[in-house]
N, C-alpha and C. Protein backbone atom coordinates (compact mmCIF):
# COMPACT_ATOMS: atom_id res chain seq x y z
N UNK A 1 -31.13 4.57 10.19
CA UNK A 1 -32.27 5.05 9.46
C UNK A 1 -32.10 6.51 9.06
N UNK A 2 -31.45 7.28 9.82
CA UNK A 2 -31.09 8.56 9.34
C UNK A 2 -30.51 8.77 8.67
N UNK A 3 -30.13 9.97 7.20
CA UNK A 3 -29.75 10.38 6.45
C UNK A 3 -27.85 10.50 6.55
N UNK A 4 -27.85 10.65 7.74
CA UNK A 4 -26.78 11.31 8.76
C UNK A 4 -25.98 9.92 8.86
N UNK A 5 -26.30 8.65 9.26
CA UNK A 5 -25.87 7.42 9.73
C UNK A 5 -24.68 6.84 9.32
N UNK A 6 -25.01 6.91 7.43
CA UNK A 6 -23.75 6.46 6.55
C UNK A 6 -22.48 7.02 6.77
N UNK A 7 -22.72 8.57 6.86
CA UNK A 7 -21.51 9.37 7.24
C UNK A 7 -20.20 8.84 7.35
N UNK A 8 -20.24 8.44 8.58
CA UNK A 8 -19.26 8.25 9.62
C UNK A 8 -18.47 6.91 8.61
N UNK A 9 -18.86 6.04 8.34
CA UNK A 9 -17.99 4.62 7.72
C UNK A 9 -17.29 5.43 7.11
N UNK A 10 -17.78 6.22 5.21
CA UNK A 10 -16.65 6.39 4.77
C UNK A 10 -15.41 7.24 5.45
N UNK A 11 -15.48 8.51 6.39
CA UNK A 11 -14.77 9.00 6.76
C UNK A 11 -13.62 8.18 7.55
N UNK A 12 -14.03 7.17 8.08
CA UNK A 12 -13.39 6.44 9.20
C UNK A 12 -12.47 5.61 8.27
N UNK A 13 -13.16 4.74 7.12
CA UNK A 13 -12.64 4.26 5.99
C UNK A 13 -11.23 5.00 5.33
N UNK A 14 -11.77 6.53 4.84
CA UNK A 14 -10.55 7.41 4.51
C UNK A 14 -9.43 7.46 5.64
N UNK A 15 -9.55 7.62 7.13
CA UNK A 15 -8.80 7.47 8.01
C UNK A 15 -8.02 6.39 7.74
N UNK A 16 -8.46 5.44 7.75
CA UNK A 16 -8.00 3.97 7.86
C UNK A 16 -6.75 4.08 6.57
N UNK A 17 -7.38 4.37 5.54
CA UNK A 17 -6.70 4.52 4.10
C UNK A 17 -5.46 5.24 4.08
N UNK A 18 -5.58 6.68 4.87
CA UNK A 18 -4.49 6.93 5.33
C UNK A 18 -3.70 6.87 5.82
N UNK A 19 -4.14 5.87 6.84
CA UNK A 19 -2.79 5.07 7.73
C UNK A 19 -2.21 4.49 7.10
N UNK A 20 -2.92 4.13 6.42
CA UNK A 20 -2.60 2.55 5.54
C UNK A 20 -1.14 3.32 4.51
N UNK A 21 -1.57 3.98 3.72
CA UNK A 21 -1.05 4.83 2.88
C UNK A 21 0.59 5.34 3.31
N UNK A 22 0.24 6.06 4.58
CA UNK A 22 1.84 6.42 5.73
C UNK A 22 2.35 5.03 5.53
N UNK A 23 2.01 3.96 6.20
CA UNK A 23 2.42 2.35 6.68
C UNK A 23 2.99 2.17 5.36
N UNK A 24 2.52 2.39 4.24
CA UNK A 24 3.43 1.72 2.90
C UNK A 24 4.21 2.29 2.27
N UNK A 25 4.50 4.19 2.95
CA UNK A 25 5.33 4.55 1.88
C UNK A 25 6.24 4.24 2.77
N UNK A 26 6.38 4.00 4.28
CA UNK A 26 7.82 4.16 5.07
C UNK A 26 7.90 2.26 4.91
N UNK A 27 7.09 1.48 4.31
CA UNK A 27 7.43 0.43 4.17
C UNK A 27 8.49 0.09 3.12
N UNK A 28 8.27 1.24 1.86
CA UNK A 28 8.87 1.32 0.84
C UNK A 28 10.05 2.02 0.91
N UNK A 29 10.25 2.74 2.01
CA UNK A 29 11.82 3.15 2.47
C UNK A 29 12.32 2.24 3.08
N UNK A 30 11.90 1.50 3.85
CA UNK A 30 12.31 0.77 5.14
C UNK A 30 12.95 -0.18 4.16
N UNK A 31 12.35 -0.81 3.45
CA UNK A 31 12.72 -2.60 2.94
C UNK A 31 12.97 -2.09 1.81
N UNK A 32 13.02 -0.98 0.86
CA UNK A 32 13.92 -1.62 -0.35
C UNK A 32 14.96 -0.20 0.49
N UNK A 33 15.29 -0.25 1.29
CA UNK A 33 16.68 1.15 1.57
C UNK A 33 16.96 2.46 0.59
N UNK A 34 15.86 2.72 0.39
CA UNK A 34 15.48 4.12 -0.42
C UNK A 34 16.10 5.21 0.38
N UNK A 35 16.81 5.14 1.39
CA UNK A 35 17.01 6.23 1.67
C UNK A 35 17.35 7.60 2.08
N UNK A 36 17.28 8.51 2.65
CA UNK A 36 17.36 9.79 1.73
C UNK A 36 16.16 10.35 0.71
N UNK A 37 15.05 9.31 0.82
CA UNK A 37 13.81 9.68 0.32
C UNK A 37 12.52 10.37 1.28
N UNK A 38 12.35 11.68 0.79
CA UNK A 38 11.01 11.97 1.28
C UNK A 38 9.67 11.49 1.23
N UNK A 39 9.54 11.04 2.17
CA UNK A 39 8.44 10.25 2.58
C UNK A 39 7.23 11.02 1.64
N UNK A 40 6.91 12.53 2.27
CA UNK A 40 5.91 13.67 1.83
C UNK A 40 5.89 13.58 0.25
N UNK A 41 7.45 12.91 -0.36
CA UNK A 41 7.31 13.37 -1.96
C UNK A 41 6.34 12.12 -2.74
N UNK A 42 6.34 11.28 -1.73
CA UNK A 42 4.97 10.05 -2.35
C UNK A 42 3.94 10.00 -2.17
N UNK A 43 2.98 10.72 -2.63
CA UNK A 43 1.70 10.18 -3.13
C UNK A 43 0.75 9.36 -3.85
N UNK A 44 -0.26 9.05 -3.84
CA UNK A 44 -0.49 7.98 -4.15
C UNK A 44 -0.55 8.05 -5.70
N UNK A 45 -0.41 8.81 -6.17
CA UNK A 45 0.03 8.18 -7.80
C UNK A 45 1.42 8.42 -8.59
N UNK A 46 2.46 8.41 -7.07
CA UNK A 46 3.47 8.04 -7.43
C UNK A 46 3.61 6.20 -8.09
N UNK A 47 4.37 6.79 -9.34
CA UNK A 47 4.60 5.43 -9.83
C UNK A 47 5.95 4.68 -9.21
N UNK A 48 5.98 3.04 -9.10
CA UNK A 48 7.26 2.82 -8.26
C UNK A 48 8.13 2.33 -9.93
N UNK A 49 7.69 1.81 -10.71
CA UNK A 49 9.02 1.31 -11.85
C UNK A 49 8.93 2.40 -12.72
N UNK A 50 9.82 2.14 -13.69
CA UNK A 50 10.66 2.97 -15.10
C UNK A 50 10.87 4.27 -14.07
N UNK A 51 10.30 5.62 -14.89
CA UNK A 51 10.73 6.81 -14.56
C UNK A 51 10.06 7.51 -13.08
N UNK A 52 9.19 6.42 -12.17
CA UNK A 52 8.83 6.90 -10.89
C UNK A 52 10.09 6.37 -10.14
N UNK A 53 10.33 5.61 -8.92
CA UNK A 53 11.03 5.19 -8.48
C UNK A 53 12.08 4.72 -8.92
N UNK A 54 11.64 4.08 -10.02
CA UNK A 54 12.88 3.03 -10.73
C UNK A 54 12.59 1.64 -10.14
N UNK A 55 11.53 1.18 -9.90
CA UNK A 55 11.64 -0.23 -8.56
C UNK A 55 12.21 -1.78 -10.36
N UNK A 56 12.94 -2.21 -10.03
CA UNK A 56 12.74 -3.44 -10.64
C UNK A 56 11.87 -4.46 -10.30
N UNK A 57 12.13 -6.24 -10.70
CA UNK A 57 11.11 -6.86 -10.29
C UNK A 57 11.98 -7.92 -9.36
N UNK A 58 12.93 -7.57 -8.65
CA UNK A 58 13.54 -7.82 -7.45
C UNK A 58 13.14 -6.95 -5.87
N UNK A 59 12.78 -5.89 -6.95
CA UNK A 59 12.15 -4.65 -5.50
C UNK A 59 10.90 -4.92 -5.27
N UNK A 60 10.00 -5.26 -6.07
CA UNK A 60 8.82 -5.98 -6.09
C UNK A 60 9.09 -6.74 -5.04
N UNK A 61 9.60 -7.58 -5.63
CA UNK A 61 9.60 -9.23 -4.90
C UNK A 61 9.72 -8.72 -3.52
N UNK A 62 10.59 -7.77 -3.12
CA UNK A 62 11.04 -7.00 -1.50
C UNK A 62 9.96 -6.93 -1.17
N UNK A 63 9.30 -6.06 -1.60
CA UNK A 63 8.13 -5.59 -1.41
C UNK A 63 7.05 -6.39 -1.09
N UNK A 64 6.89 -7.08 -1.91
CA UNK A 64 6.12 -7.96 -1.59
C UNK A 64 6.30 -8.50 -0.29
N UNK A 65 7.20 -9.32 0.12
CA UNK A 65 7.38 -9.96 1.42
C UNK A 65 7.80 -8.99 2.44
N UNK A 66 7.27 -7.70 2.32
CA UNK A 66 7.57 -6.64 3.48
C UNK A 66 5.91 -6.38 3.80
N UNK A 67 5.47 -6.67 2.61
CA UNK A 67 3.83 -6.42 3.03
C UNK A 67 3.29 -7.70 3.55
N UNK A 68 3.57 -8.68 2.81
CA UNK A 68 3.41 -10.11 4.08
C UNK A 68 3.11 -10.15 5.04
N UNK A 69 4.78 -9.81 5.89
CA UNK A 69 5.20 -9.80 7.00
C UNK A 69 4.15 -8.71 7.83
N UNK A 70 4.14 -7.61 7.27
CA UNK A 70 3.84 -6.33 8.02
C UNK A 70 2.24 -6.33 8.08
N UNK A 71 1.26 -6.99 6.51
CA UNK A 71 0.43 -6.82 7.27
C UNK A 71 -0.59 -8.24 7.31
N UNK A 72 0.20 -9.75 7.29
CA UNK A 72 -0.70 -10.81 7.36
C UNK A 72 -1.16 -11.19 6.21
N UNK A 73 -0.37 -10.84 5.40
CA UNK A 73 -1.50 -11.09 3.91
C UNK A 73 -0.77 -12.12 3.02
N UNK A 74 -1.33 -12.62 1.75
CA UNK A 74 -0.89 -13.04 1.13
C UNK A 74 -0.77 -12.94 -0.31
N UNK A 75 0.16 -12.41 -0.76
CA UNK A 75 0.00 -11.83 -2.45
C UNK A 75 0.24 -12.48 -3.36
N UNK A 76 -0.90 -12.93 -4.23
CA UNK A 76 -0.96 -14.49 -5.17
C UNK A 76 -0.18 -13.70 -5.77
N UNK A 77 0.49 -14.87 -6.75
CA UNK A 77 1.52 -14.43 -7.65
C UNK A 77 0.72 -13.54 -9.13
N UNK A 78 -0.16 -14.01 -9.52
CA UNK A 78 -0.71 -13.26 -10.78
C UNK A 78 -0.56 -11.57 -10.20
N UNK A 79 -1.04 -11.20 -8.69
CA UNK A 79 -0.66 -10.00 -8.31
C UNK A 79 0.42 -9.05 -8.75
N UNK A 80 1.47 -10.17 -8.90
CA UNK A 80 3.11 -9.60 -8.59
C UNK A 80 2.81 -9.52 -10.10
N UNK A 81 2.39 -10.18 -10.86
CA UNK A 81 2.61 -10.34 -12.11
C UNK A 81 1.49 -9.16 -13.48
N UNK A 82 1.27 -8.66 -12.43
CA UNK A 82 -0.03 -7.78 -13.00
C UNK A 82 0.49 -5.85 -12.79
N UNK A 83 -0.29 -5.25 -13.13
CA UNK A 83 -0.11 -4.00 -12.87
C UNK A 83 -0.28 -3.59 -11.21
N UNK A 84 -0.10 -4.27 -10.53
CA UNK A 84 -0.62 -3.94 -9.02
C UNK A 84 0.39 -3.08 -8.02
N UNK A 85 1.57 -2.92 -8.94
CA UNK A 85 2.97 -2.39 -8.32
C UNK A 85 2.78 -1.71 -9.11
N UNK A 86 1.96 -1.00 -9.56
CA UNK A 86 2.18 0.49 -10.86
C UNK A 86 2.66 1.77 -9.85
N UNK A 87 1.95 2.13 -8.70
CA UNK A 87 1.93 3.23 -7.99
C UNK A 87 1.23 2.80 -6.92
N UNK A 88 2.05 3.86 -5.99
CA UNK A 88 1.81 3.75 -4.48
C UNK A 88 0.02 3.15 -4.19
N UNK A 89 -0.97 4.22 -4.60
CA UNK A 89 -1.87 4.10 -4.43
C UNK A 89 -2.74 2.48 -4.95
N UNK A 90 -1.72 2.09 -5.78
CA UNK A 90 -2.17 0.76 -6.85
C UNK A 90 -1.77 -0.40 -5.13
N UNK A 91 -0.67 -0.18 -4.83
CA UNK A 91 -0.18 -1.11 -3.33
C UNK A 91 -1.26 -1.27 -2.62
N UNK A 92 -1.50 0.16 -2.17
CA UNK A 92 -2.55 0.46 -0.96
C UNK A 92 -3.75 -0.08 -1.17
N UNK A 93 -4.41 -0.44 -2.60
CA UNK A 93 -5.51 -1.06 -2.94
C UNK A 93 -5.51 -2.43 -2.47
N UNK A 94 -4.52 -3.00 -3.02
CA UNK A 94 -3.86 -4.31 -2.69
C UNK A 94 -4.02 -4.46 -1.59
N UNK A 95 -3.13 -4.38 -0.57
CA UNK A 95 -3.76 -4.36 0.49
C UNK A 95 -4.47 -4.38 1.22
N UNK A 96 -5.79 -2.92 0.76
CA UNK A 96 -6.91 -3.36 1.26
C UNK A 96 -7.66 -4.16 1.34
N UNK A 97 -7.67 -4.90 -0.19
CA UNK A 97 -8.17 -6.57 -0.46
C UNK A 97 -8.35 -7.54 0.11
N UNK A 98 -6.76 -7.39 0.51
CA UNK A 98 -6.13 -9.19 0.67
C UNK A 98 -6.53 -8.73 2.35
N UNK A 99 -6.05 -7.47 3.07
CA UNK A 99 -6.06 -8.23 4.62
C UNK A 99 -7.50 -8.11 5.58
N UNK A 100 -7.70 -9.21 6.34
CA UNK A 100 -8.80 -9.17 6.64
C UNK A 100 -9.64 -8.26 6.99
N UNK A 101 -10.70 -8.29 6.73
CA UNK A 101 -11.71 -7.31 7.07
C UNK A 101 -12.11 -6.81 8.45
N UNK A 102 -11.85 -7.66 9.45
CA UNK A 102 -12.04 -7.70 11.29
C UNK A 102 -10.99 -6.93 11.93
N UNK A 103 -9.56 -7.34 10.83
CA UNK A 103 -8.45 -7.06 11.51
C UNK A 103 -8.05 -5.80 11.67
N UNK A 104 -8.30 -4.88 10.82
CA UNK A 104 -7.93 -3.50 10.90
C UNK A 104 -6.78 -3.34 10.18
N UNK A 105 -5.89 -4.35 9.96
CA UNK A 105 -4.17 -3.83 9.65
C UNK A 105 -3.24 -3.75 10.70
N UNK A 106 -1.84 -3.48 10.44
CA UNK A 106 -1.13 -4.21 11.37
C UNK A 106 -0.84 -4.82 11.76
C-alpha cells in the first residue's frame, strides 16, 4: 500500500538483468570460442553480425543451443529467424521471455 513498496521489484529485476547480461556475454565467449575477447567491451547494444562481432548464422545456431542448455529454454525457430540476435541486449530480452518466471535462471 505504500508509495515505497513497488521499489524494490524493479531494482531486484535490474539485478537479475544483470546477471543475466554477465551469463550471456561469457556465454558468447565460451561457445562460439571468441577468445581473446573482452568481456567489459560488450554491452548491451553491442551488435553480434556484419560489423559488430561478425556472428554468422552458424554462430547463431551455437548460440542458440548454448542458451538451451544453459538456461532451460526453448528458442522457436521464427526467433532464430527474426532480428532477436541483433545485439547482446536483443539475447538478454530473449531470454527473459522464454525462461520461466519461478525459476530465476540458471
Amino acid at each position: 500500500m505504500t508509495p515505497s513498496s513497488p521499489s524494490p521489484a524493479p531494482r531486484v529485476a535490474e539485478a537479475a538483468g544483470g546477471e543475466l547480461a554477465d551469463r550471456i556475454r561469457e556465454l558468447l565467449v565460451d561457445a562460439l570460442r571468441l577468445d581473446g575477447l573482452d568481456l567489459g567491451s560488450l554491452d548491451l547494444s553491442t551488435p553480434l553480425l556484419g560489423d559488430g562481432l561478425g556472428l554468422d548464422s552458424i554462430d547463431v545456431l551455437e548460440l542458440v543451443v548454448a542458451l538451451e542448455r544453459e538456461f532451460g529454454i526453448v528458442v522457436p525457430t521464427e526467433e532464430v529467424a527474426s532480428d532477436t540476435f541483433e545485439s547482446v541486449g536483443s539475447v538478454v530480452s530473449l531470454v527473459e521471455r522464454l525462461r520461466p518466471a519461478a525459476g530465476g535462471g540458471r
